[in-house]
PDB file of N, CA and C in Angstrom:
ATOM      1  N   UNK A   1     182.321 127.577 149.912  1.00  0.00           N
ATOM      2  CA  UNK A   1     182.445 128.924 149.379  1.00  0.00           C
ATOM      3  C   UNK A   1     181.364 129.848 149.946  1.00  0.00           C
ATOM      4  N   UNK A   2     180.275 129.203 149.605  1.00  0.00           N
ATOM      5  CA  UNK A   2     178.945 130.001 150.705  1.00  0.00           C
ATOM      6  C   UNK A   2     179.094 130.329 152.034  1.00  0.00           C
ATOM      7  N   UNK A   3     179.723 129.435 153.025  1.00  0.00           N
ATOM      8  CA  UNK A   3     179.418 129.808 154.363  1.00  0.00           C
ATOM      9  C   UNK A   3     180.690 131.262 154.634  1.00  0.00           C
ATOM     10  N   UNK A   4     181.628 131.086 153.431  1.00  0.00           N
ATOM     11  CA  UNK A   4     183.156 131.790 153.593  1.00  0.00           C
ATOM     12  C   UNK A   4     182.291 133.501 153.394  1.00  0.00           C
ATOM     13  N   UNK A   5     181.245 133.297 152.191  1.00  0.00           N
ATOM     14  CA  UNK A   5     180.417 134.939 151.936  1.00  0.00           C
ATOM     15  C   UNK A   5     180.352 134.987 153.169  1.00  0.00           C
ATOM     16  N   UNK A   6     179.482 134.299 153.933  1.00  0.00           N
ATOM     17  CA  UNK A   6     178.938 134.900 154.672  1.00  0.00           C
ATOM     18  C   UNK A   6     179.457 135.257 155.705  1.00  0.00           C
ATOM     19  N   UNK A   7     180.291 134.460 156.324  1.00  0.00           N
ATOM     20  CA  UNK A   7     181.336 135.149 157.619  1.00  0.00           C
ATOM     21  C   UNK A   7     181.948 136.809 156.742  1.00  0.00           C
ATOM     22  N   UNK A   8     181.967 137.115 156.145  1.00  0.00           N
ATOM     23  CA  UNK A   8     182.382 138.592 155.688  1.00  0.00           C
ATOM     24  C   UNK A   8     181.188 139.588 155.932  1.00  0.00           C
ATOM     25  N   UNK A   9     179.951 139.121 155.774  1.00  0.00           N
ATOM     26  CA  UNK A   9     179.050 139.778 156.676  1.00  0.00           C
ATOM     27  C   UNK A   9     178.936 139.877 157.904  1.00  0.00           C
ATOM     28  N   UNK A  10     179.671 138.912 158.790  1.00  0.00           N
ATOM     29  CA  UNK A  10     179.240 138.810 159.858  1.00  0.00           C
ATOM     30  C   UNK A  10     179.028 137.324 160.625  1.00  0.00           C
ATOM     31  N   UNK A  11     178.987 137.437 162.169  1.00  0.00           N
ATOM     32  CA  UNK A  11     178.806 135.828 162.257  1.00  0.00           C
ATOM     33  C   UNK A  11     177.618 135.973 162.577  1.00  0.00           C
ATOM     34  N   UNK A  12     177.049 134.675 161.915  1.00  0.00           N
ATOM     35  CA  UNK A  12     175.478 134.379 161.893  1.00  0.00           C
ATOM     36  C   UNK A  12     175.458 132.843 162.635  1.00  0.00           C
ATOM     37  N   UNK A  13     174.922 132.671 163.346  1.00  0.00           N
ATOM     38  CA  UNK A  13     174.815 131.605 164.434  1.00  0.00           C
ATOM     39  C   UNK A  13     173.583 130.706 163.825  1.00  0.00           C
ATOM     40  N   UNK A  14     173.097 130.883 162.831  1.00  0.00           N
ATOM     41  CA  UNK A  14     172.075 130.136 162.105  1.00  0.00           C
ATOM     42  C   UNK A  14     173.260 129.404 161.098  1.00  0.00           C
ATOM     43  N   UNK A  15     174.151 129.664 160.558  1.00  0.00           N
ATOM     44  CA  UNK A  15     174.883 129.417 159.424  1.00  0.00           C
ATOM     45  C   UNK A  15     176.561 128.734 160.403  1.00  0.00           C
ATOM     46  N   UNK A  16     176.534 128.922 161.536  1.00  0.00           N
ATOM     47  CA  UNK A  16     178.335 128.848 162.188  1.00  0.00           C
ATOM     48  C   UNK A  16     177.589 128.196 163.482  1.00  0.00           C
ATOM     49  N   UNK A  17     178.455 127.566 164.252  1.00  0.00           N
ATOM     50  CA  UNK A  17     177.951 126.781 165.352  1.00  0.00           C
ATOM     51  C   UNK A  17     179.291 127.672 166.522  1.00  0.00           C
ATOM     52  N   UNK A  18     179.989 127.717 165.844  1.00  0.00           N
ATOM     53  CA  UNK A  18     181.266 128.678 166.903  1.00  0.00           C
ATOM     54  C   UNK A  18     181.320 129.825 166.598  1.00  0.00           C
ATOM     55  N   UNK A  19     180.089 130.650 166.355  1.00  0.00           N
ATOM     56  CA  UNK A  19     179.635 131.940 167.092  1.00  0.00           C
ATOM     57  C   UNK A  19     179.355 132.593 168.063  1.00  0.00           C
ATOM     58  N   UNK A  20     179.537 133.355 168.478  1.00  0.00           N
ATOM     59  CA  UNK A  20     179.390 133.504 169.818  1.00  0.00           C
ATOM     60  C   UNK A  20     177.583 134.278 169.858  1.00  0.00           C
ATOM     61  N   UNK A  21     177.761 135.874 169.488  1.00  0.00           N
ATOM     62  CA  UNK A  21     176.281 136.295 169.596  1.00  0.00           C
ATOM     63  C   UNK A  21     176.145 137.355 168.838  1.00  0.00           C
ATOM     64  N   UNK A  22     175.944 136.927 167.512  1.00  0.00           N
ATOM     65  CA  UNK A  22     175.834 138.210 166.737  1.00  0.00           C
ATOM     66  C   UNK A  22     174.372 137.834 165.854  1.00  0.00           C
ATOM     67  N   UNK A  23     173.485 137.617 166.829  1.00  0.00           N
ATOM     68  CA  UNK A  23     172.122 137.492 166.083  1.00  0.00           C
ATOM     69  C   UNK A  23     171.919 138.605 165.455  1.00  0.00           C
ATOM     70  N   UNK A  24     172.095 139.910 166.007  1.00  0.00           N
ATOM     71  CA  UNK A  24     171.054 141.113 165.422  1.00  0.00           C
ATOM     72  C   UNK A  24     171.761 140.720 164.026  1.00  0.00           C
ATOM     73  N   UNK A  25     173.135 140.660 163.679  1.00  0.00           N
ATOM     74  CA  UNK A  25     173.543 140.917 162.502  1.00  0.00           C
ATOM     75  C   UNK A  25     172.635 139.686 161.516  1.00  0.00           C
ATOM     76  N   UNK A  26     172.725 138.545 161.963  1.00  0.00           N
ATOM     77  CA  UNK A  26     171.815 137.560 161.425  1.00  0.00           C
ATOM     78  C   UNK A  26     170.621 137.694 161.203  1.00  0.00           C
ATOM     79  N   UNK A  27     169.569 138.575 162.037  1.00  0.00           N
ATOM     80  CA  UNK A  27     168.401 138.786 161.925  1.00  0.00           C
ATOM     81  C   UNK A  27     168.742 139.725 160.424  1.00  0.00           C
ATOM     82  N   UNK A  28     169.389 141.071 160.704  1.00  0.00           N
ATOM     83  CA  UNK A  28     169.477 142.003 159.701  1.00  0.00           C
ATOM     84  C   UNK A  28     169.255 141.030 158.252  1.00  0.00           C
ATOM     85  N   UNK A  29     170.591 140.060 157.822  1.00  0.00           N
ATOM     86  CA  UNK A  29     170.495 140.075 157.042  1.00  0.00           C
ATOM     87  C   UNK A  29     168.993 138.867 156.341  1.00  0.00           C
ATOM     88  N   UNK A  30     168.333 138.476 157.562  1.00  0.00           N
ATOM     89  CA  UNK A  30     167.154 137.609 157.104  1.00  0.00           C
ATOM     90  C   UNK A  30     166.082 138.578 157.124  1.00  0.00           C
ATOM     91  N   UNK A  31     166.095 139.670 157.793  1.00  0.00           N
ATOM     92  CA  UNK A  31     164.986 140.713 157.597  1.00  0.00           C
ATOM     93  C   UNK A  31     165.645 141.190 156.015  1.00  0.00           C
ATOM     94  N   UNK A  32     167.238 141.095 155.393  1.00  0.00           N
ATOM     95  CA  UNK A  32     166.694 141.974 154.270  1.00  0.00           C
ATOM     96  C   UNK A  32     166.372 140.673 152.946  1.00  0.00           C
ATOM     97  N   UNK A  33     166.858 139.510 152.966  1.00  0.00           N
ATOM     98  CA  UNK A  33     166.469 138.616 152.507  1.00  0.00           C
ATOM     99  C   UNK A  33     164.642 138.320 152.501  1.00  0.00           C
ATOM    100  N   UNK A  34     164.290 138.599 153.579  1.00  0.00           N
ATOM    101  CA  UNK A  34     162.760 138.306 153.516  1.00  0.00           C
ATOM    102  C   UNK A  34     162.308 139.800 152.661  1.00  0.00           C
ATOM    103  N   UNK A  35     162.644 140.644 153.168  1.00  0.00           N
ATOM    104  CA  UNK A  35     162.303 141.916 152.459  1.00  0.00           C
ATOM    105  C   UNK A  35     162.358 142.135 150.934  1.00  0.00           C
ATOM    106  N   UNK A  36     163.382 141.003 150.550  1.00  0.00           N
ATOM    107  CA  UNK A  36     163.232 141.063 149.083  1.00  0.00           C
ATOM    108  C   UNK A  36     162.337 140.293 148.692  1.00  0.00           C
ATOM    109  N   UNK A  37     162.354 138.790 149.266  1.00  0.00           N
ATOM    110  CA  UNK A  37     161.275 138.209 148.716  1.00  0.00           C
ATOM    111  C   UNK A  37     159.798 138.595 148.194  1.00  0.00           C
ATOM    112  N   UNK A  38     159.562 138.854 149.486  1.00  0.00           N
ATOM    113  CA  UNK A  38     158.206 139.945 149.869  1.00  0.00           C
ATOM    114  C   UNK A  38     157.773 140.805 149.018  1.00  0.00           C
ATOM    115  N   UNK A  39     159.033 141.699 148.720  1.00  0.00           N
ATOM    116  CA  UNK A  39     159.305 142.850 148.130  1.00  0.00           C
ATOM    117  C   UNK A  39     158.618 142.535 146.249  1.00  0.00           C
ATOM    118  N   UNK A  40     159.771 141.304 145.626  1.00  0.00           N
ATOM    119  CA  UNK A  40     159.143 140.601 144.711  1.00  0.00           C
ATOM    120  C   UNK A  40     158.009 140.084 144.751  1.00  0.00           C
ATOM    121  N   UNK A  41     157.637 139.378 145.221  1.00  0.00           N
ATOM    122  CA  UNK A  41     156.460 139.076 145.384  1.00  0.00           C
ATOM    123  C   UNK A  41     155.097 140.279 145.063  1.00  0.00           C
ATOM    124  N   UNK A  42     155.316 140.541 145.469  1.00  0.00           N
ATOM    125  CA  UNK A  42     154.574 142.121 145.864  1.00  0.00           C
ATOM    126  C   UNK A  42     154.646 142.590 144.499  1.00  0.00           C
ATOM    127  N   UNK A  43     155.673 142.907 143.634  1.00  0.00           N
ATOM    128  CA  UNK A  43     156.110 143.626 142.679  1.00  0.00           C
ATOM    129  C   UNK A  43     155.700 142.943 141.300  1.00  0.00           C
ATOM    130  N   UNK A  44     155.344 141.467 141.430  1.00  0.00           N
ATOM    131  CA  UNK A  44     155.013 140.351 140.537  1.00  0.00           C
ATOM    132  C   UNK A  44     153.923 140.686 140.596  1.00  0.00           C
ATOM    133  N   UNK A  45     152.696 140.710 141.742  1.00  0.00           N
ATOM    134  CA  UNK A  45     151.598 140.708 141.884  1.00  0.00           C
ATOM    135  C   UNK A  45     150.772 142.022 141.260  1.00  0.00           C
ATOM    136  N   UNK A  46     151.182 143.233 141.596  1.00  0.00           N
ATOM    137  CA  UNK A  46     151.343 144.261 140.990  1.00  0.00           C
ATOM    138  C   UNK A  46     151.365 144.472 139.516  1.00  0.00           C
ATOM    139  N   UNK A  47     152.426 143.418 138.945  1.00  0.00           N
ATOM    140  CA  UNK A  47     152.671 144.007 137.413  1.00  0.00           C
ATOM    141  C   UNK A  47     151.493 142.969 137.165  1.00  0.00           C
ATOM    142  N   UNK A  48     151.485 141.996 137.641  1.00  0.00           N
ATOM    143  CA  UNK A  48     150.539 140.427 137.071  1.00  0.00           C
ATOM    144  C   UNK A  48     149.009 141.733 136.730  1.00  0.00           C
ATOM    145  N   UNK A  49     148.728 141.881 137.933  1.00  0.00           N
ATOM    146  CA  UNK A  49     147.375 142.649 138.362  1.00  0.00           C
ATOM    147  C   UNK A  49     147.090 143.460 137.091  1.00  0.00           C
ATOM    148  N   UNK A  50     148.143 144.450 136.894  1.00  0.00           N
ATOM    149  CA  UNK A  50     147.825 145.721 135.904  1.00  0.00           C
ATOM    150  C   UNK A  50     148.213 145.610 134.522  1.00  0.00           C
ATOM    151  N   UNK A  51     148.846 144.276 134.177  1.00  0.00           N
ATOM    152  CA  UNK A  51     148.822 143.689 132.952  1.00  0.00           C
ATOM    153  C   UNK A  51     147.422 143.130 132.848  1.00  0.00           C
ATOM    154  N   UNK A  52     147.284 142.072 133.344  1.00  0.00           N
ATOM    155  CA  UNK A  52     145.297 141.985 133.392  1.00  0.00           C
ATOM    156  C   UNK A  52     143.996 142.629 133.043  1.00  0.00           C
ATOM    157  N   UNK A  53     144.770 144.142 134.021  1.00  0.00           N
ATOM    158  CA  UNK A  53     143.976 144.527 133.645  1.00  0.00           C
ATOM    159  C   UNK A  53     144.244 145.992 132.415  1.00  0.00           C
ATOM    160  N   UNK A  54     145.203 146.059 132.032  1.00  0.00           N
ATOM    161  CA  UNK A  54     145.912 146.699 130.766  1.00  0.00           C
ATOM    162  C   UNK A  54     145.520 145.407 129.723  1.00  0.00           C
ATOM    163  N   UNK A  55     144.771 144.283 129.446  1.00  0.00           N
ATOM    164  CA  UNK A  55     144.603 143.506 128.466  1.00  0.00           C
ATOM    165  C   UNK A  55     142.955 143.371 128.495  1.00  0.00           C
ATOM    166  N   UNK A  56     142.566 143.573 129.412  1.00  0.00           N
ATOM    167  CA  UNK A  56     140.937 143.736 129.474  1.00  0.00           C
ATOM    168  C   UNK A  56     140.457 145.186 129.012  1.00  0.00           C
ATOM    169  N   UNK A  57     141.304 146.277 128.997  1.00  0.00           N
ATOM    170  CA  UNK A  57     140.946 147.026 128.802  1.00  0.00           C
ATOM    171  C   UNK A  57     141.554 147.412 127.399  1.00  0.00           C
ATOM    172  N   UNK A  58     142.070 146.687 126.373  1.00  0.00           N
ATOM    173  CA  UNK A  58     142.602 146.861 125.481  1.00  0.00           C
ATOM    174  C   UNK A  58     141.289 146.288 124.366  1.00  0.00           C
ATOM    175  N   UNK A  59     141.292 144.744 125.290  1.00  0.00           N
ATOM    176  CA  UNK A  59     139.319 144.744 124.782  1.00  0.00           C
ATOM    177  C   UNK A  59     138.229 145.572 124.750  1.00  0.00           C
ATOM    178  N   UNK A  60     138.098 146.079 125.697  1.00  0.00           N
ATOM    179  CA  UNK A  60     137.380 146.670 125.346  1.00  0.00           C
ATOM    180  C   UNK A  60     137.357 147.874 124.732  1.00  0.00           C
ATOM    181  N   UNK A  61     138.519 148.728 124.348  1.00  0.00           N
ATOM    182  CA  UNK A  61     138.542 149.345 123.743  1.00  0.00           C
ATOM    183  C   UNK A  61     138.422 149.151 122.082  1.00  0.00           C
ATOM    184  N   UNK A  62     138.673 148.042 121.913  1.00  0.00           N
ATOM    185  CA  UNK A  62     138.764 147.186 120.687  1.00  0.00           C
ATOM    186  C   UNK A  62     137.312 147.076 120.205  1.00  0.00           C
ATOM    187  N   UNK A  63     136.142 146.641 121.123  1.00  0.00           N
ATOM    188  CA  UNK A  63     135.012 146.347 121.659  1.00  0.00           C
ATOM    189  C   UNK A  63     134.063 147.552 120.792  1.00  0.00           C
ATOM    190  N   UNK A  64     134.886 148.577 121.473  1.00  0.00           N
ATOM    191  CA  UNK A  64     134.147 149.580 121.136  1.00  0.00           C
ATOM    192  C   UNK A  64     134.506 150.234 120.233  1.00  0.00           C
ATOM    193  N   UNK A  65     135.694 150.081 119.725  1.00  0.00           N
ATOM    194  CA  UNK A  65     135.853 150.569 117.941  1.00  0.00           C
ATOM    195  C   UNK A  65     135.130 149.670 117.066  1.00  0.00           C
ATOM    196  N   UNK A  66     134.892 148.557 117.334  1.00  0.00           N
ATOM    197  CA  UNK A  66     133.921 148.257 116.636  1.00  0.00           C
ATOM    198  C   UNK A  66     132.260 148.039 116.272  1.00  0.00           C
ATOM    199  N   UNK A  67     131.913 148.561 117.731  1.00  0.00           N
ATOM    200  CA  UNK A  67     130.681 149.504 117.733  1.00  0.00           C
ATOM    201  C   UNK A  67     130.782 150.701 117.402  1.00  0.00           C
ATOM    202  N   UNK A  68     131.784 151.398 117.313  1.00  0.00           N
ATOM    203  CA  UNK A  68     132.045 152.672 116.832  1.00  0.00           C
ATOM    204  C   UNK A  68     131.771 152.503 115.251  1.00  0.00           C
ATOM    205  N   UNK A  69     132.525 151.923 114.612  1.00  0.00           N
ATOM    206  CA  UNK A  69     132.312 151.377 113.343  1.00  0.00           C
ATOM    207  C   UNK A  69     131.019 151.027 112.755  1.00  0.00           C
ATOM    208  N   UNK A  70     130.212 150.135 113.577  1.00  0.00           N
ATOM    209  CA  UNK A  70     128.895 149.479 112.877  1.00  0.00           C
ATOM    210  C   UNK A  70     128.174 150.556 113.477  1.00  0.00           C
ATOM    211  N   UNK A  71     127.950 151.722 114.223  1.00  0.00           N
ATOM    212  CA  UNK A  71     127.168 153.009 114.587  1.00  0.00           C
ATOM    213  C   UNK A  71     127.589 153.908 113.483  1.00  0.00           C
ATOM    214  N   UNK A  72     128.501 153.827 113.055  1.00  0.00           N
ATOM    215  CA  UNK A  72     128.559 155.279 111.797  1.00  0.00           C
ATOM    216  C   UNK A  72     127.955 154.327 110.765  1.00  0.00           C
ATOM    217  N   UNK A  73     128.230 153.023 110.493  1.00  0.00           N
ATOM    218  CA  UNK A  73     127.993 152.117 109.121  1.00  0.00           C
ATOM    219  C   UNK A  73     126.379 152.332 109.414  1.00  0.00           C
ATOM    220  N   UNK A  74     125.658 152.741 110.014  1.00  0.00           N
ATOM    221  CA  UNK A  74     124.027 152.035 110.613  1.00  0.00           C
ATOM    222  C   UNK A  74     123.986 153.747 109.883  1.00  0.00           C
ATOM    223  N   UNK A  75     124.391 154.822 110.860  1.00  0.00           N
ATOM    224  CA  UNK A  75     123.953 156.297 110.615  1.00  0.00           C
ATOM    225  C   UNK A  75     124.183 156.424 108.898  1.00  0.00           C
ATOM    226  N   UNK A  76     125.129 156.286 108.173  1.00  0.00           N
ATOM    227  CA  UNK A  76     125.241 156.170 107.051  1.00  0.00           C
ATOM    228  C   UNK A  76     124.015 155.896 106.229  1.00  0.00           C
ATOM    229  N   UNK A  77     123.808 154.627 106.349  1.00  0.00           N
ATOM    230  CA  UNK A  77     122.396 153.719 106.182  1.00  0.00           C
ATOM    231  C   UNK A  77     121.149 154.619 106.002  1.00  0.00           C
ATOM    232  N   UNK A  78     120.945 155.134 107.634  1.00  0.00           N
ATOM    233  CA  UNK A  78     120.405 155.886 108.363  1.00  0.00           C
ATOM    234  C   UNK A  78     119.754 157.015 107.338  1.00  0.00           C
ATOM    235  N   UNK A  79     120.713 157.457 106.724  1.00  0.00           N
ATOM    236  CA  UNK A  79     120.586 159.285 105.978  1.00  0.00           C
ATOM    237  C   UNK A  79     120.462 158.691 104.829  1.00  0.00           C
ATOM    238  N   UNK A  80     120.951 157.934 103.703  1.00  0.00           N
ATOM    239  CA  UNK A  80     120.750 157.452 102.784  1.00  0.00           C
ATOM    240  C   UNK A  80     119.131 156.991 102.500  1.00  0.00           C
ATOM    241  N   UNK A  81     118.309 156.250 103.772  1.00  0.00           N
ATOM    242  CA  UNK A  81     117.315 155.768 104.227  1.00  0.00           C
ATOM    243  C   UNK A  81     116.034 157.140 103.537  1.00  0.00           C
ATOM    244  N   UNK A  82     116.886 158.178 104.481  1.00  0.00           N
ATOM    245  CA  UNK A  82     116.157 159.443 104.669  1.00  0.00           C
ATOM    246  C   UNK A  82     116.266 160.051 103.364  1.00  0.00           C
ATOM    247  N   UNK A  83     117.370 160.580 102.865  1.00  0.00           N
ATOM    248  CA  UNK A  83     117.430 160.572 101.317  1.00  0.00           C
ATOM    249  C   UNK A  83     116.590 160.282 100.653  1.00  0.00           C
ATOM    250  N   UNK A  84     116.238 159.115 100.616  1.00  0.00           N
ATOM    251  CA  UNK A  84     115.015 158.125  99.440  1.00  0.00           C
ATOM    252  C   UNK A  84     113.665 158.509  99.749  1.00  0.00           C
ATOM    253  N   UNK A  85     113.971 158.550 101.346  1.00  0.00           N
ATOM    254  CA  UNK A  85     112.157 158.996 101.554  1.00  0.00           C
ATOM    255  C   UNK A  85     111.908 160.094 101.598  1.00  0.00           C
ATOM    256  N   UNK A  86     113.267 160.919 101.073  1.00  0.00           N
ATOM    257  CA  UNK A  86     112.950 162.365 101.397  1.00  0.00           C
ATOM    258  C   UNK A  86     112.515 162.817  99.683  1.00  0.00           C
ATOM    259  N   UNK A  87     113.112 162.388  99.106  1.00  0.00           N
ATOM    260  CA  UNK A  87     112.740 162.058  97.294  1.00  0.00           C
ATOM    261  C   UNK A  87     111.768 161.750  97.099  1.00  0.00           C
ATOM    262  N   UNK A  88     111.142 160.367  97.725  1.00  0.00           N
ATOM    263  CA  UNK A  88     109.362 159.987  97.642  1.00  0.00           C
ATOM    264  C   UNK A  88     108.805 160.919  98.104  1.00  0.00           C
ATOM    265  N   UNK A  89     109.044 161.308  99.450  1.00  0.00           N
ATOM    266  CA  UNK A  89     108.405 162.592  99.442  1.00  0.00           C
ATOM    267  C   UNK A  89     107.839 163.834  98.383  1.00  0.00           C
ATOM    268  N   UNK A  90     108.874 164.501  98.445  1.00  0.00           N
ATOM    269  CA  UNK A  90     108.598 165.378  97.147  1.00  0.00           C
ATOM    270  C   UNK A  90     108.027 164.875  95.939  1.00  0.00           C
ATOM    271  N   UNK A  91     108.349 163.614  95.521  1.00  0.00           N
ATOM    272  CA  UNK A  91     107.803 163.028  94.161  1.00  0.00           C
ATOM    273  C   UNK A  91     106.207 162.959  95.000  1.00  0.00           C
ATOM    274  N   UNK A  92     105.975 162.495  95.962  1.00  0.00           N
ATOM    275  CA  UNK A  92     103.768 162.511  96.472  1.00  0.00           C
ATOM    276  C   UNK A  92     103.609 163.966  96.586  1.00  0.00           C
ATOM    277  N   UNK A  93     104.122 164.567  97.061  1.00  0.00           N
ATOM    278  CA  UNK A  93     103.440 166.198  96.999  1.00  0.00           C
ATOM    279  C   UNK A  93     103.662 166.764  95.707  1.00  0.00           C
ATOM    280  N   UNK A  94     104.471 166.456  95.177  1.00  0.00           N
ATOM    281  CA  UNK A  94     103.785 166.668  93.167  1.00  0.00           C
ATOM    282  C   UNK A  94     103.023 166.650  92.518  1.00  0.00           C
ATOM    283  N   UNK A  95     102.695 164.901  93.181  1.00  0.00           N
ATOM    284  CA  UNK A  95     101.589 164.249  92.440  1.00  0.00           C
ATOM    285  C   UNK A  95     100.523 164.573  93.309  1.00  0.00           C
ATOM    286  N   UNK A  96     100.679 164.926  93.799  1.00  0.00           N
ATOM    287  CA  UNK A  96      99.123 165.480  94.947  1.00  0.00           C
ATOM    288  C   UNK A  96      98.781 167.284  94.533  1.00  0.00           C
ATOM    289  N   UNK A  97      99.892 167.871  93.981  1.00  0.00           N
ATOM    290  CA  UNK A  97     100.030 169.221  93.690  1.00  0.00           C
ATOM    291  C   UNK A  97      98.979 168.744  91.837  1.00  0.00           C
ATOM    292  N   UNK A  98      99.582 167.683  91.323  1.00  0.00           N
ATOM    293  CA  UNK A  98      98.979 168.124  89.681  1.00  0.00           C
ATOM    294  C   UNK A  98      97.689 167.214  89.568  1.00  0.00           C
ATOM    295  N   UNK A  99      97.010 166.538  91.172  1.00  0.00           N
ATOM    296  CA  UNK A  99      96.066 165.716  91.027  1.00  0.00           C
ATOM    297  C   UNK A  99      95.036 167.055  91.268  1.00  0.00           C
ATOM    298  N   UNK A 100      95.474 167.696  92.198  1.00  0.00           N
ATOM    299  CA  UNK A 100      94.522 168.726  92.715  1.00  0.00           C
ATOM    300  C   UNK A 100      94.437 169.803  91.589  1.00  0.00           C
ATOM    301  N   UNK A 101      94.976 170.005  91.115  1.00  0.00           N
ATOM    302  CA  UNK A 101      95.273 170.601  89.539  1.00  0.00           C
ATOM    303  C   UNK A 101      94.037 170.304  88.800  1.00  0.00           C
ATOM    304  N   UNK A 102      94.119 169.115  88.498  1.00  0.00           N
ATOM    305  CA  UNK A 102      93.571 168.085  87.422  1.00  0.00           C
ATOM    306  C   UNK A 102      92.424 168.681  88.308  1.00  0.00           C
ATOM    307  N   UNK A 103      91.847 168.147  89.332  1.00  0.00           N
ATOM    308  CA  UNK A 103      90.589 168.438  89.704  1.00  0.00           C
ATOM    309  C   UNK A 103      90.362 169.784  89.746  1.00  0.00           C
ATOM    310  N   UNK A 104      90.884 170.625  90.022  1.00  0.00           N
ATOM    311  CA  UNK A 104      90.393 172.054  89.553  1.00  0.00           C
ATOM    312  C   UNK A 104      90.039 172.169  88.112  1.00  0.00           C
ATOM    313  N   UNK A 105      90.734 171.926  87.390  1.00  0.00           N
ATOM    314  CA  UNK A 105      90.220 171.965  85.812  1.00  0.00           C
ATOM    315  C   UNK A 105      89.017 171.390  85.673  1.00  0.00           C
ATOM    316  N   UNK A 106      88.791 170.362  86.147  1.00  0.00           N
ATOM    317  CA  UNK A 106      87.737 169.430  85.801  1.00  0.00           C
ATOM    318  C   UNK A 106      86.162 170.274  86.398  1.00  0.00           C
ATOM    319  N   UNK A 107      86.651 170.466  87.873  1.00  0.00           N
ATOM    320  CA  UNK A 107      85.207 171.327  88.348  1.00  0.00           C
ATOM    321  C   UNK A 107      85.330 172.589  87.641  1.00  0.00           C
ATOM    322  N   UNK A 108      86.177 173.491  87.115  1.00  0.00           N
ATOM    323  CA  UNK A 108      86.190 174.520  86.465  1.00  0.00           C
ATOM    324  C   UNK A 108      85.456 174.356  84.970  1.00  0.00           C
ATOM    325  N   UNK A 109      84.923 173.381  84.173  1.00  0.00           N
ATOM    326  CA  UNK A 109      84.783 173.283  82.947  1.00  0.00           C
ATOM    327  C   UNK A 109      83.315 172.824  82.895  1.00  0.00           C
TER     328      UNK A 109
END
């Protein structure tokens, strides 16, 4: 059934022994046979490649949402931190405001 395709293309003297000379047509169709291979090949390598690297870069984007995450969780921290010492603060310059107080009264009397 195969060799019957192919005589409808043409005689190919690789495939028929009582051909006479129709290489070019034979070449044609092994240049387009190789051309696909190739072609696939090529097209495998390609998707292989940029899936690779479409999955490395999915890490790291991943990577970095979750440094994104523990950098706001830290800044959070961060101001809360500041908050408290910003409260102690004011609570020592109070007490430094009614110590100096106290000692004015005291040298005043």
């Amino acid at each position: 059934m195969l060799p019957v395709t192919f005589d409808l293309w043409g005689c190919m003297t690789e495939l028929s022994k009582n051909c006479s000379d129709m290489s070019n047509a034979a070449s044609t169709y092994l240049g387009i046979i190789a051309g696909t291979i190739i072609g696939g090949v090529v097209s495998w390598w390609i998707y292989n490649r940029q899936k690779r690297t479409s999955d490395q870069q999915d890490k790291i984007l991943g990577r970095i949402k979750d440094l994104e995450e523990n950098h706001t969780e830290i800044l959070k921290r961060l101001e809360e931190f500041d908050d408290k010492h910003e409260s102690s603060l004011d609570s020592l310059q109070e007490l430094d405001k009614k110590i100096d107080s106290i000692l004015d009264k005291i040298k005043d009397k």
